[in-house]
Protein backbone atom coordinates (compact mmCIF):
# COMPACT_ATOMS: atom_id res chain seq x y z
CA UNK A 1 71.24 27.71 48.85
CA UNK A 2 71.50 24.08 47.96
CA UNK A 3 68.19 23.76 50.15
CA UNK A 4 66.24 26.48 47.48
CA UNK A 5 67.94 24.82 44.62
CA UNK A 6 66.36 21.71 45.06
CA UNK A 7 63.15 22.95 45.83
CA UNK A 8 63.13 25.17 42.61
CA UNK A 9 64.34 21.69 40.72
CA UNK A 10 61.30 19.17 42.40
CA UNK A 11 58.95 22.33 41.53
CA UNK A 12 60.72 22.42 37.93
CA UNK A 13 60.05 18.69 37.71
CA UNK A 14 56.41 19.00 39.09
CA UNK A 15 55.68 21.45 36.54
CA UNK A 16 56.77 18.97 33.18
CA UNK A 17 55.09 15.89 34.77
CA UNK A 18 52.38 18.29 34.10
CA UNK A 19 52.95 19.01 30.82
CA UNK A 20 53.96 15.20 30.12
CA UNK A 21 50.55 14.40 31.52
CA UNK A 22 48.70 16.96 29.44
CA UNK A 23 50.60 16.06 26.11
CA UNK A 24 49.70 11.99 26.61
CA UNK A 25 47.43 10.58 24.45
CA UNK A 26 45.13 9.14 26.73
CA UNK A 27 44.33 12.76 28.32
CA UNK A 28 43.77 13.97 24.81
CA UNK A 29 41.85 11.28 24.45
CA UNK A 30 39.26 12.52 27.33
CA UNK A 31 39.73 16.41 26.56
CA UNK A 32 36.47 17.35 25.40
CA UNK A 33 36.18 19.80 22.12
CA UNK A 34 35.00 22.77 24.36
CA UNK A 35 38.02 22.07 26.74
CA UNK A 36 40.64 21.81 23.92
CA UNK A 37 39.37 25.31 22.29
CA UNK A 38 39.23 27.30 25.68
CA UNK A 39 42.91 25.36 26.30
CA UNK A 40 43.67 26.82 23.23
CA UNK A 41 41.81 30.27 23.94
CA UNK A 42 42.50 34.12 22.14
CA UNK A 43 40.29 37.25 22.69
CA UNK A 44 39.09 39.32 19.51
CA UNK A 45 37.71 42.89 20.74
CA UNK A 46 38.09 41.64 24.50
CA UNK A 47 35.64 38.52 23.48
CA UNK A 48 37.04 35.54 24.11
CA UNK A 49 37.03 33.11 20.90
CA UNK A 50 37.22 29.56 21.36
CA UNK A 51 36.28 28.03 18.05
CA UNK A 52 39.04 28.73 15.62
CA UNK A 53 42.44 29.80 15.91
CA UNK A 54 43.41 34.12 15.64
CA UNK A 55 44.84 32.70 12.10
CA UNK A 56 41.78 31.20 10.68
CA UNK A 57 39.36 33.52 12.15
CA UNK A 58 41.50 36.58 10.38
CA UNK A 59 41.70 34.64 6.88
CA UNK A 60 37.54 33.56 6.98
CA UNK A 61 37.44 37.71 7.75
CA UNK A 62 39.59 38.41 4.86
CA UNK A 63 37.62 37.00 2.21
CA UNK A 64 34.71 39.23 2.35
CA UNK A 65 34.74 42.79 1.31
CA UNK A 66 34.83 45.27 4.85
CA UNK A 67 33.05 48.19 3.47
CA UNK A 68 30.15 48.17 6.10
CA UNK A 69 29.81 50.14 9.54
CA UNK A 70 31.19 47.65 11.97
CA UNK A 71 28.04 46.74 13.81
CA UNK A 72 27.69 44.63 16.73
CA UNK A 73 25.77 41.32 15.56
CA UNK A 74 22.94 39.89 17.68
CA UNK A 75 19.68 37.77 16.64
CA UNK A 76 18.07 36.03 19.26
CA UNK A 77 15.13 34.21 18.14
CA UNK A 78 11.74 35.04 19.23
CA UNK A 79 8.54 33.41 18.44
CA UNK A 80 5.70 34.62 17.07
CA UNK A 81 2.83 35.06 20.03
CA UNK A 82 0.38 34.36 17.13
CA UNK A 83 1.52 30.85 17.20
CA UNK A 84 -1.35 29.52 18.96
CA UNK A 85 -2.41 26.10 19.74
CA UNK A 86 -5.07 26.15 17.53
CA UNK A 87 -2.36 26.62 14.46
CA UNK A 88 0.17 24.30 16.93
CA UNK A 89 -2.61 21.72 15.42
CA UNK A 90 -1.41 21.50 11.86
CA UNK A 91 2.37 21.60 12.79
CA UNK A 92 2.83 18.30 12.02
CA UNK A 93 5.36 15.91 13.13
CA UNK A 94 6.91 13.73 10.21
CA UNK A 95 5.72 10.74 12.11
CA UNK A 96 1.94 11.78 12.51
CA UNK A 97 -0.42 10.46 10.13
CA UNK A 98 -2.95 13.40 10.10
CA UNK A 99 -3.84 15.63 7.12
CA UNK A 100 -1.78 17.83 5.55
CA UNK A 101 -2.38 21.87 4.44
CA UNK A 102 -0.77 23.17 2.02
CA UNK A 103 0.54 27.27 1.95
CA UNK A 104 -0.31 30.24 -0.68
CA UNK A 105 0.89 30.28 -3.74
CA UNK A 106 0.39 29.37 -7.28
CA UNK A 107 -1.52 26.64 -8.54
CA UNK A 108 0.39 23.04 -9.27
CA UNK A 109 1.80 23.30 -12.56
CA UNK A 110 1.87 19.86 -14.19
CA UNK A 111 5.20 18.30 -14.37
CA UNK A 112 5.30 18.22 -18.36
CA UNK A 113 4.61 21.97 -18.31
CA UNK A 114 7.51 22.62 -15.90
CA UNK A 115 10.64 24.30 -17.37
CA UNK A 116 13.07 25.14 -15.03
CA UNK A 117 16.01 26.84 -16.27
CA UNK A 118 19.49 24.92 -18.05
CA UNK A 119 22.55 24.82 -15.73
CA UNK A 120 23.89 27.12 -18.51
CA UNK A 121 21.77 30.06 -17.41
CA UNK A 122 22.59 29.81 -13.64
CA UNK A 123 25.36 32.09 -11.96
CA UNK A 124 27.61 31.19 -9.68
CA UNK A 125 28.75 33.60 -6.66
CA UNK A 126 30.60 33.46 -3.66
CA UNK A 127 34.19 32.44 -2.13
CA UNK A 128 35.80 29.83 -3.94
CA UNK A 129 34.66 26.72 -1.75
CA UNK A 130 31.45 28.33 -0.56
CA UNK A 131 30.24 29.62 -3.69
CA UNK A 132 27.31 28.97 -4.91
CA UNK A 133 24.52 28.66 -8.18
CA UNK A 134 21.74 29.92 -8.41
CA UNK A 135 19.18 31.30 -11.41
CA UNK A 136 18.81 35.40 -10.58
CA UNK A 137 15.68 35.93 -13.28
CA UNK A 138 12.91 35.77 -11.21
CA UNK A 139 14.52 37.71 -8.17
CA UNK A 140 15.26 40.12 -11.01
CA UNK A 141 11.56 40.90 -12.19
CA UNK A 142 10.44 41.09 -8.36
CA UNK A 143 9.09 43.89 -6.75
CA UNK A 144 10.65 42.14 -3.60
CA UNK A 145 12.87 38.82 -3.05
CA UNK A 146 13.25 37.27 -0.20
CA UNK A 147 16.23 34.47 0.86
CA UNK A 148 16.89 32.23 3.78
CA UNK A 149 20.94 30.84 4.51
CA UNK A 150 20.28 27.90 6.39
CA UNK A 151 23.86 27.41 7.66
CA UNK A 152 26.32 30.62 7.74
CA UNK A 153 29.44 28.53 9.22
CA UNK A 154 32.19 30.95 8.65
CA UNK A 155 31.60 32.25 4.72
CA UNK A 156 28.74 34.84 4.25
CA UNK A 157 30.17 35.54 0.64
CA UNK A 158 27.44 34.30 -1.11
CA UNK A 159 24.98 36.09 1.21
CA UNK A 160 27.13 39.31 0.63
CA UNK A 161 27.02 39.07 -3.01
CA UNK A 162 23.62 38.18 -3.52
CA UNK A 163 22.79 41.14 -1.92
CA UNK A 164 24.81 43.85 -3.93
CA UNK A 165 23.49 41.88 -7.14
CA UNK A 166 20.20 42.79 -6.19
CA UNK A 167 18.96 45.13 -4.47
CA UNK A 168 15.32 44.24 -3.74
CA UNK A 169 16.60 41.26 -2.00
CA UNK A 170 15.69 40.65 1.69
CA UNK A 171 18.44 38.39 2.96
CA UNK A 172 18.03 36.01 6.62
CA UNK A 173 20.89 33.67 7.82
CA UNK A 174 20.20 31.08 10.04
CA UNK A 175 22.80 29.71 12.64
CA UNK A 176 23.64 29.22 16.36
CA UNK A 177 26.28 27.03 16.68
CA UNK A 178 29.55 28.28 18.57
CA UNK A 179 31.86 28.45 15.30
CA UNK A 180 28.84 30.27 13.67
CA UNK A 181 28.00 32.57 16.20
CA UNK A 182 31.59 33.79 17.05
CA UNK A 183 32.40 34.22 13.49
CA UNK A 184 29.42 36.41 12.85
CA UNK A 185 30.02 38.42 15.63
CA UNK A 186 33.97 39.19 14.90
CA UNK A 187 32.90 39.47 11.04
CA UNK A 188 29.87 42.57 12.42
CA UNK A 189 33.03 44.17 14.02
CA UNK A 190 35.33 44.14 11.29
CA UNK A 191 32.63 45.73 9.11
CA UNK A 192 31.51 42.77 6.55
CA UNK A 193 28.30 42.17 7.69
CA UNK A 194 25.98 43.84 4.83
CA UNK A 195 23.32 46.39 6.43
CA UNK A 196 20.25 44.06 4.53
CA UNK A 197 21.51 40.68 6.27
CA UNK A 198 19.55 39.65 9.45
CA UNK A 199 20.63 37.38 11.78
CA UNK A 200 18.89 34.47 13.57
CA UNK A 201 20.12 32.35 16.24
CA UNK A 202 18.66 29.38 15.69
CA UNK A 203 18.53 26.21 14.06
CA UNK A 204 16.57 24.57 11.02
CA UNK A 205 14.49 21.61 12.87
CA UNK A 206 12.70 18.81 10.54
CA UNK A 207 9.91 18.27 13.14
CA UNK A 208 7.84 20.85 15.59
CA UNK A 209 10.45 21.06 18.17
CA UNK A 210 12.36 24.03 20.32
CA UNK A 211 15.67 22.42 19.70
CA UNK A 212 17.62 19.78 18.58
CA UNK A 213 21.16 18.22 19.40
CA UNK A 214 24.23 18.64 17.70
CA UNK A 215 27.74 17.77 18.35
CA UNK A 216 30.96 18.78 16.66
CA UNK A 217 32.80 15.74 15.68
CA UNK A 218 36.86 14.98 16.12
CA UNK A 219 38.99 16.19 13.06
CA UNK A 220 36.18 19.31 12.03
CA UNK A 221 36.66 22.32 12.62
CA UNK A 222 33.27 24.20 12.16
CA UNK A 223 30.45 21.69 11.01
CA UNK A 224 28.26 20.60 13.77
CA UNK A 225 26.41 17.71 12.70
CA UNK A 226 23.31 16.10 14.24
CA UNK A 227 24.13 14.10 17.32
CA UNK A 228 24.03 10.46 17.49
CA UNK A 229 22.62 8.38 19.64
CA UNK A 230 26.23 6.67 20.13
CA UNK A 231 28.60 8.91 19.97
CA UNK A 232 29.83 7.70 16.62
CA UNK A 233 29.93 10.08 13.45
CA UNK A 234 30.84 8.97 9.99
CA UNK A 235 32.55 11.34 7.18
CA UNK A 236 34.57 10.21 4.39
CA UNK A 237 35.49 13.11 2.98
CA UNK A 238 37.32 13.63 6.31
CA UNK A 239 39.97 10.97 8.41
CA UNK A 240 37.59 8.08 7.86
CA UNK A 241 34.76 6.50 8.96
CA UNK A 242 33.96 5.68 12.54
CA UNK A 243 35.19 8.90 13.89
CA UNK A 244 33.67 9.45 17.85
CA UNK A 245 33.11 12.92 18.71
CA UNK A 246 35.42 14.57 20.63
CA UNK A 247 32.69 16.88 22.84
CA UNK A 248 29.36 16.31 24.13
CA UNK A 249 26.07 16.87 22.23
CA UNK A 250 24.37 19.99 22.92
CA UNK A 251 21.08 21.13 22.43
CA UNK A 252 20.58 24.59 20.70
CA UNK A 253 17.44 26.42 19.44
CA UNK A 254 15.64 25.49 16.14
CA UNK A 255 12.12 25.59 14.90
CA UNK A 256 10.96 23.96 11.77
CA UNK A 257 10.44 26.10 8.11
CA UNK A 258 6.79 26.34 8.55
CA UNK A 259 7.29 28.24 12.20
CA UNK A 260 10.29 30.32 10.81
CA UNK A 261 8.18 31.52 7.89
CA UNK A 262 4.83 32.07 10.03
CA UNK A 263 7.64 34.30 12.66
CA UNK A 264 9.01 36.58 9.89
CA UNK A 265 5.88 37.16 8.13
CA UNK A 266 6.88 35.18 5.26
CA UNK A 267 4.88 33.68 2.73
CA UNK A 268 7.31 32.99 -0.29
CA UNK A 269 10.77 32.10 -0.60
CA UNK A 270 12.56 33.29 -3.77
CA UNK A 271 15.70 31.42 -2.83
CA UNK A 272 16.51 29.28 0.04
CA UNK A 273 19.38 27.43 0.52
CA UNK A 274 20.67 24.70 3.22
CA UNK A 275 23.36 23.52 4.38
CA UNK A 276 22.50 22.02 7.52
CA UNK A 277 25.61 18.93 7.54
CA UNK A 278 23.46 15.60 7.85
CA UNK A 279 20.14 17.09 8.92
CA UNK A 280 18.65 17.54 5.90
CA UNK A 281 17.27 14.10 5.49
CA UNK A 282 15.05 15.00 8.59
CA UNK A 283 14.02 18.06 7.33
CA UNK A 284 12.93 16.86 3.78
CA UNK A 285 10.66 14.33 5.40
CA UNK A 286 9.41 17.05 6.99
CA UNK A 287 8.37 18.97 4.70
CA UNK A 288 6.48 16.22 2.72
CA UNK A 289 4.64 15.12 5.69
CA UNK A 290 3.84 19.03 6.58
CA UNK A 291 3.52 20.80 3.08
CA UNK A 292 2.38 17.62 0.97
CA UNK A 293 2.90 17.11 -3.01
CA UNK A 294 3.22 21.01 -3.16
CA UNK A 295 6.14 21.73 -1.02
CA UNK A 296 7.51 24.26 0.40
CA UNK A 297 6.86 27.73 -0.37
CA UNK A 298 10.02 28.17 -1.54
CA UNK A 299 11.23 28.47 -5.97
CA UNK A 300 14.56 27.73 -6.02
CA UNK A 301 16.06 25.34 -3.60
CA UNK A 302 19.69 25.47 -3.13
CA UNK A 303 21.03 22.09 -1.17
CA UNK A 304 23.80 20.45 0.11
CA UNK A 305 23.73 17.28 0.62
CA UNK A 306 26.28 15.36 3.18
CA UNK A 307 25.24 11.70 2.64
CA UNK A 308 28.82 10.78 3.29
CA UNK A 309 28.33 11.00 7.35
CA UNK A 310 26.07 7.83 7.19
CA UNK A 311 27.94 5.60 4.79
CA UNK A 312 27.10 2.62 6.93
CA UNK A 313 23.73 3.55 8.19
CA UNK A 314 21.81 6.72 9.11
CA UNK A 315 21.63 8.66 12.50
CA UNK A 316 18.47 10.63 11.13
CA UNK A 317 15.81 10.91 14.01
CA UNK A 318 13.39 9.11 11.62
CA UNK A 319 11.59 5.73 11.49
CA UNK A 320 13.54 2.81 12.11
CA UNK A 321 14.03 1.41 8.36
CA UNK A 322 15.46 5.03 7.65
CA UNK A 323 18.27 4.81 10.35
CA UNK A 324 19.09 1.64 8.87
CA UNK A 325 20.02 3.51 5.76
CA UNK A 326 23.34 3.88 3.98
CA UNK A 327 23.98 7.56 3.13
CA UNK A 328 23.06 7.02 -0.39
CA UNK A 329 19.94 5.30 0.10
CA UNK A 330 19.30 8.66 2.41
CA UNK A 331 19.88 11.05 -0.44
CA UNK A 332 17.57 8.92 -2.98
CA UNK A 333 14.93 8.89 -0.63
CA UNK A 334 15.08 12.52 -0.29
CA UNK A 335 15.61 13.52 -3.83
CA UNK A 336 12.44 11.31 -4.92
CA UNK A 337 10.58 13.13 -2.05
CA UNK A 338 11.57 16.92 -3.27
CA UNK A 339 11.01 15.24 -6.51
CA UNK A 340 7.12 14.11 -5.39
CA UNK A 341 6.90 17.87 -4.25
CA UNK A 342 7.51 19.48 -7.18
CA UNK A 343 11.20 20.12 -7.32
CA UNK A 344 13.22 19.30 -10.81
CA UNK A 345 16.75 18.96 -10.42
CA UNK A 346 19.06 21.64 -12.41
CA UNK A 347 22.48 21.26 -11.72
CA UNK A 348 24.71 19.75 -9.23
CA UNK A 349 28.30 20.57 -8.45
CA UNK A 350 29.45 18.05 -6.56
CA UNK A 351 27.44 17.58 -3.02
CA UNK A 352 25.91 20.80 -4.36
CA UNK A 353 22.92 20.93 -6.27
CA UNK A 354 19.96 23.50 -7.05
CA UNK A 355 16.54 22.57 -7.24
CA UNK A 356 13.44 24.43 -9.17
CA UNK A 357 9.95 24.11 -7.66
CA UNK A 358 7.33 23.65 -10.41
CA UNK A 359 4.28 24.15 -7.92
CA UNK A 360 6.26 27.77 -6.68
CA UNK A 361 8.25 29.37 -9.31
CA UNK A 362 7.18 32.25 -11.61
CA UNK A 363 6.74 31.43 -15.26
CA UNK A 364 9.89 31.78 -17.19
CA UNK A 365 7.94 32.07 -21.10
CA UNK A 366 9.15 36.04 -20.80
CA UNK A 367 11.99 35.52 -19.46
């Protein structure tokens, strides 16, 4: 008896040096993100959820309204086989130098002419902290709308609203990282996924690429942010500055507006909005190197901007002087380039601002 006794005691003891080890600092310190979530693991509908706690997933579920047919939520991307290498020529990289083309639409309407509408006249929908403005006239007087959300996260309220408040509205989210992807999926089941809202997989790139690299950063929870060549990620609205990422950088689909558009048959935006956390300043230069002085074919441009991750100097995948940026030196550059496209500031709210595209949008003289 005494023999079992202390072999149940030095197993007893084997099992909390265990623990103790687990629970030390310095092994937190080396526990990737992906290894602290599946530590951490639950199942939803036999899937096994590894981005957010049972708790958050349920209360990002509860905010939207659960009056679809539960639907199981897939969107893998697939390019368009049309996308030869004879097009492949005018997909511009932002550091080429070659001529750019510019898409349908309107002709340039000089800036004096342009009158986009007061902050006054734009509406406001969505969950409290991912609500958002925009200016419904024009989607109102079309025949058909369409809008892009660049970035779901774990809110489709606006998407969901935008869609009952018009109904000629074709709706496309755009999102593949792990917090994304799992939340869409458990959101299709619980029936809040409206029947009008596609899916894509996949990423918003600034230059022609298949993917980019993005890593989820110690202390947040859901925003995967472009990954660094360094490991080191900056965000002051968060624990501080200097924050190293907890997980490795990993490389997910994306494909730049221009491919996205030519894929879906698109050749007008009515709304688009992004929310891409830090990659933005890529994608702007972008678009001015591919699109030119007219911009994208897109009216009413609905950003987020999250110049607070490079408050000491950017980790943009641009020229040199550019990563040598502070954050706000990033933002100027890319409002005076949206501004040298065609897009007038209306309103921000906070990091959250909405743009109007002179060289896209309807007239507004009957509206």
């Amino acid at each position: 008896v005494l023999r079992r006794g202390a072999g149940e005691m030095i197993a007893l003891l084997a099992r909390v040096a265990v623990i103790l080890c687990v629970a030390t600092p310095r092994a937190a310190a080396t526990e990737t993100w992906e290894q602290r979530l599946r530590r951490e693991s639950i199942k939803v509908d036999g899937d096994e959820v590894t981005t957010m706690s049972v708790e958050a997933l349920q209360a990002h579920i509860a905010r939207h309204e659960l009056d679809q047919e539960p639907r199981e939520m897939s969107g893998p991307w697939v390019d368009d086989p049309a996308a030869n290498d004879d097009d492949a020529k005018r997909m511009l990289d932002v550091d080429d130098a070659a001529t750019t083309t510019s898409s349908r639409g309107p002709a340039p309407v000089p800036g004096s002419r342009c009158a986009p509408p007061g902050a006054h006249q734009l509406v406001k929908l969505g969950w409290r902290y991912n609500a958002w403005k925009y200016y419904p006239a024009p989607i109102d007087v079309a025949t058909t709308a369409v809008y892009y959300g660049v970035g779901v996260g774990r809110d489709l309220t606006f998407d969901a609203a935008l869609l009952r408040t018009h109904p000629n509205l074709e709706a496309h989210g755009f999102d593949n990282t792990p917090v994304a992807t799992q939340f869409v999926k458990a959101l299709g089941r619980a029936g809040g996924v409206p029947t009008r809202w596609r899916w894509h997989e996949l990423l918003l790139a600034g230059r022609d690429v298949r993917a980019i690299e993005v890593a989820l950063p110690e202390g947040r929870s859901d925003s995967f942010t472009p990954a660094s060549d360094d490991g080191v990620y900056h965000d002051l609205g968060g624990k501080g500055v200097n924050e190293r990422a907890d997980g490795r950088a990993r490389r997910l689909p994306a494909r730049p507006l221009w491919r996205v558009m030519q894929t879906l048959r698109h050749a007008y935006l009515d709304v688009l909005k992004v929310d891409v956390e830090g990659a933005e300043f890529d994608v702007v230069d972008a678009w001015e190197a591919y699109y030119g002085d007219r911009g994208p074919p897109a009216c009413q441009l609905l950003f987020e901007w999250h110049e607070r991750f490079y408050p000491n100097g950017g980790q943009t995948s641009g020229d040199k002087s550019r990563r040598m940026a502070s954050g706000r030196a990033l933002r100027e550059g890319a409002e005076a380039a949206l501004a040298r496209m065609g897009f007038k500031k209306v309103d921000c709210d906070g990091s959250e601002c909405v743009y109007w595209n002179c060289n896209r949008c309807p007239s507004l003289e009957n509206q």
